[in-house]
N, C-alpha and C. Protein backbone atom coordinates (compact mmCIF):
# COMPACT_ATOMS: atom_id res chain seq x y z
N UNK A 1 0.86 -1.18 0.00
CA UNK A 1 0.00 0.00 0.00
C UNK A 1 0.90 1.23 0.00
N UNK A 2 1.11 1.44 -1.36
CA UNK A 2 2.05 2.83 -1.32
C UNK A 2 1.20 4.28 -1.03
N UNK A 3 -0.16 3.79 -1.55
CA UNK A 3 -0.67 5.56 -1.29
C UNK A 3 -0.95 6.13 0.27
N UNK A 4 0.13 6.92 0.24
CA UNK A 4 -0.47 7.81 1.65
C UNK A 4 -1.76 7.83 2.63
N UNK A 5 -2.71 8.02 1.85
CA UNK A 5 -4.15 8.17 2.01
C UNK A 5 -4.65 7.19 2.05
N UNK A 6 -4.20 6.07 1.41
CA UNK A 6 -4.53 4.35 1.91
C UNK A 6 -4.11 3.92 3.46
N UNK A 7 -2.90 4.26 3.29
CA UNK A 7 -1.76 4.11 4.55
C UNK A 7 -3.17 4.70 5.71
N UNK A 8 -3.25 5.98 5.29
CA UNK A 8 -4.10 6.99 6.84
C UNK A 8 -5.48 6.27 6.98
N UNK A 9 -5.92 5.91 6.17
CA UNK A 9 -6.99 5.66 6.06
C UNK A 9 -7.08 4.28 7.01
N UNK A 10 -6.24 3.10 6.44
CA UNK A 10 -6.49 2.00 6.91
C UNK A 10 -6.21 2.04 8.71
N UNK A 11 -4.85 3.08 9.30
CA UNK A 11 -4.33 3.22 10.23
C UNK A 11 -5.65 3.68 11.31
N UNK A 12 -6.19 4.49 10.86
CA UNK A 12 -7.44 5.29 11.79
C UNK A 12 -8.43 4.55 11.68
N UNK A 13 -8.81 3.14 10.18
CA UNK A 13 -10.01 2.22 10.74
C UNK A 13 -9.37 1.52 11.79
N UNK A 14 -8.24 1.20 11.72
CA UNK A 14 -7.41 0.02 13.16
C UNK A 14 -7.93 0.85 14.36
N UNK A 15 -7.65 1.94 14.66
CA UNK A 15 -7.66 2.56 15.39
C UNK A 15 -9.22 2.63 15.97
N UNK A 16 -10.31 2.76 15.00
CA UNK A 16 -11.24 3.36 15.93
C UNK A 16 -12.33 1.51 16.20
N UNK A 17 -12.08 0.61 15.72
CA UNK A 17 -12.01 -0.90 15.77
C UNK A 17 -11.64 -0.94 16.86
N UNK A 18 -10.59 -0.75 17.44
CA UNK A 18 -9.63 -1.29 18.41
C UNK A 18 -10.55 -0.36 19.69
N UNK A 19 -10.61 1.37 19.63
CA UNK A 19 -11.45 1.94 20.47
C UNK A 19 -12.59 1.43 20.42
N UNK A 20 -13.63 1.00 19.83
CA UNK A 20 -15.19 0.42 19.34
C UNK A 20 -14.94 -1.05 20.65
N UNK A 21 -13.62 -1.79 20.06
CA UNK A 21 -13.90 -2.96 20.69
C UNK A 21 -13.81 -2.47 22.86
N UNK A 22 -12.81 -1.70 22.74
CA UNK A 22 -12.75 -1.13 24.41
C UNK A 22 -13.64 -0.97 24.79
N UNK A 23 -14.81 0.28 24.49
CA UNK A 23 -15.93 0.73 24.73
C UNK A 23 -16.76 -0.77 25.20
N UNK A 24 -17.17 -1.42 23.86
CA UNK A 24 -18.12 -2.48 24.14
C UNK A 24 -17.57 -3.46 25.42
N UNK A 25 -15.97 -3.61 25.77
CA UNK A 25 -15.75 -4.56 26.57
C UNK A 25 -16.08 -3.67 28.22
N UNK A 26 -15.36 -1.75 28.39
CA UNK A 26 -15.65 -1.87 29.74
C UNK A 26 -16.75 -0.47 29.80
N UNK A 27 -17.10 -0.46 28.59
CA UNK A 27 -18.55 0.65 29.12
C UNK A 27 -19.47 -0.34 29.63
N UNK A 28 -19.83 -1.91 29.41
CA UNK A 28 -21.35 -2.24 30.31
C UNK A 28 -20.83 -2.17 31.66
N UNK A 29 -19.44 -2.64 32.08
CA UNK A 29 -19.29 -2.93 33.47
C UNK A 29 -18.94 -1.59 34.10
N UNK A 30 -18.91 -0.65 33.07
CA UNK A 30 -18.30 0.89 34.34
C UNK A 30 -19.68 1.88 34.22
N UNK A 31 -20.91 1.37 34.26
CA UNK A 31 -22.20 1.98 34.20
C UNK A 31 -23.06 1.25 35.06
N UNK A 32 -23.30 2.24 36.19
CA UNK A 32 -23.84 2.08 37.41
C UNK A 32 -25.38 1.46 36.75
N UNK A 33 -25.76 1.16 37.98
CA UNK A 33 -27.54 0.80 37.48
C UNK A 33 -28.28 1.92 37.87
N UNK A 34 -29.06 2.10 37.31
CA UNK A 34 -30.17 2.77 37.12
C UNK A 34 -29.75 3.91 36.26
N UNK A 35 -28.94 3.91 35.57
CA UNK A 35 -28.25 4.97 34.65
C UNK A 35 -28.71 4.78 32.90
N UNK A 36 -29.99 4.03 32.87
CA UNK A 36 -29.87 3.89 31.51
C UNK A 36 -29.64 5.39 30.61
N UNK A 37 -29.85 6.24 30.73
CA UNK A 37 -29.43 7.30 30.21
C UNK A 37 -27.70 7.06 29.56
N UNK A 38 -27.07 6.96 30.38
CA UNK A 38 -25.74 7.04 29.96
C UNK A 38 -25.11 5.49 29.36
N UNK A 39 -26.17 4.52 29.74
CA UNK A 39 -26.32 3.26 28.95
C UNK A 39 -26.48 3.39 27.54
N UNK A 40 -27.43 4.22 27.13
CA UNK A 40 -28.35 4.76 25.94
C UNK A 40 -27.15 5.51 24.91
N UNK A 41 -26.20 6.52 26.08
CA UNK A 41 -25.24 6.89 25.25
C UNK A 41 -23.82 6.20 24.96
N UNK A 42 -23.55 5.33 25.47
CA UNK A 42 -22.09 4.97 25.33
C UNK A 42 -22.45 3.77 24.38
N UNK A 43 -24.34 3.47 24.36
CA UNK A 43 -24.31 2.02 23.44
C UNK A 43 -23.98 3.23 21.76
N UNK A 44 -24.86 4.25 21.95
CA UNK A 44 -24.76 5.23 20.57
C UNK A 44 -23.78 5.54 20.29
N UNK A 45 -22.43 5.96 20.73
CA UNK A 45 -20.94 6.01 20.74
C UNK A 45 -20.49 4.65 20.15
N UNK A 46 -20.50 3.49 20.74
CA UNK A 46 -20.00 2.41 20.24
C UNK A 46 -21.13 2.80 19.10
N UNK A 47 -21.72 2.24 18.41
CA UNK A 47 -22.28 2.19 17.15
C UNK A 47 -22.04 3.28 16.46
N UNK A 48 -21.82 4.40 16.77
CA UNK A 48 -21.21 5.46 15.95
C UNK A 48 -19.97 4.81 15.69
N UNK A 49 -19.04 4.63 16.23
CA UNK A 49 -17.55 3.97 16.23
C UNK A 49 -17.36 2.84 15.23
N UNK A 50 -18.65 1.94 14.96
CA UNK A 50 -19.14 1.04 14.02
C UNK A 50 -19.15 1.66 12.93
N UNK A 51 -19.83 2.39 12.68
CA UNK A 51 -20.14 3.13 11.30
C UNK A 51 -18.78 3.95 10.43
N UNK A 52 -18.47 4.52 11.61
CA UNK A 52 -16.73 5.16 11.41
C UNK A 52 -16.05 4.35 10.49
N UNK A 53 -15.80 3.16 11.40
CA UNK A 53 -14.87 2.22 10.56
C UNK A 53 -15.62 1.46 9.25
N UNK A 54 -16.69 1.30 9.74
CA UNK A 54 -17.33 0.54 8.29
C UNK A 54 -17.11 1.83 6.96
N UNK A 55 -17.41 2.84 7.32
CA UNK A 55 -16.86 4.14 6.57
C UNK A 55 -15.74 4.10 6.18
N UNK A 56 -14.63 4.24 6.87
CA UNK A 56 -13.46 3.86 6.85
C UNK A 56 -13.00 2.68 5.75
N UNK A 57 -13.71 1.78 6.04
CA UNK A 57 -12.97 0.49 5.50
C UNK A 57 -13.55 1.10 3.53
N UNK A 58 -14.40 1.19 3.57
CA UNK A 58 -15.62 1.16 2.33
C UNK A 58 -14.66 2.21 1.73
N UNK A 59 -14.17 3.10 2.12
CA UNK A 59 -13.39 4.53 1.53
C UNK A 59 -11.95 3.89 1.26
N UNK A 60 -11.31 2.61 1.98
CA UNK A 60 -10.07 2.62 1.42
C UNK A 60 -9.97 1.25 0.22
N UNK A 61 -11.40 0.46 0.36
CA UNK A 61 -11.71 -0.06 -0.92
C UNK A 61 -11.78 0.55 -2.13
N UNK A 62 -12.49 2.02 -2.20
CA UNK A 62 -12.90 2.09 -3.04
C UNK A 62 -11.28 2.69 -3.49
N UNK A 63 -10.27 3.23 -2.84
CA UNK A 63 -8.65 3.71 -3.07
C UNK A 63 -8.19 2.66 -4.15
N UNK A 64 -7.88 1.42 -3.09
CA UNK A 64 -7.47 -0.13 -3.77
C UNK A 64 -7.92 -0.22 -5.04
């Protein structure tokens, strides 16, 4: 992968994969109960974080 912009591209999907997978492993256990509010948001963060990289990935296909 010589192009630059391939290179950045693929580096920051690793990256927000790797954050996506953190979130899902210690946001259920560091959210008190009765907090679904902030349940509600850290599940919307991880799935934003989903989309990122699925973005991500789809943008350095279409490079390739």
């Amino acid at each position: 992968m010589n192009d630059p912009v391939a290179a950045t591209l693929a580096v920051i999907a690793e990256h927000v994969e790797r954050y996506r997978q953190q979130l899902a492993e210690v946001g259920p256990l560091a959210i008190p109960p009765g907090r679904e509010d902030l349940r509600a948001a850290v599940g919307e963060a991880e799935q934003g974080l989903r989309n990122a990289e699925r973005l991500l990935r789809r943008a350095l296909k279409l490079i390739a």
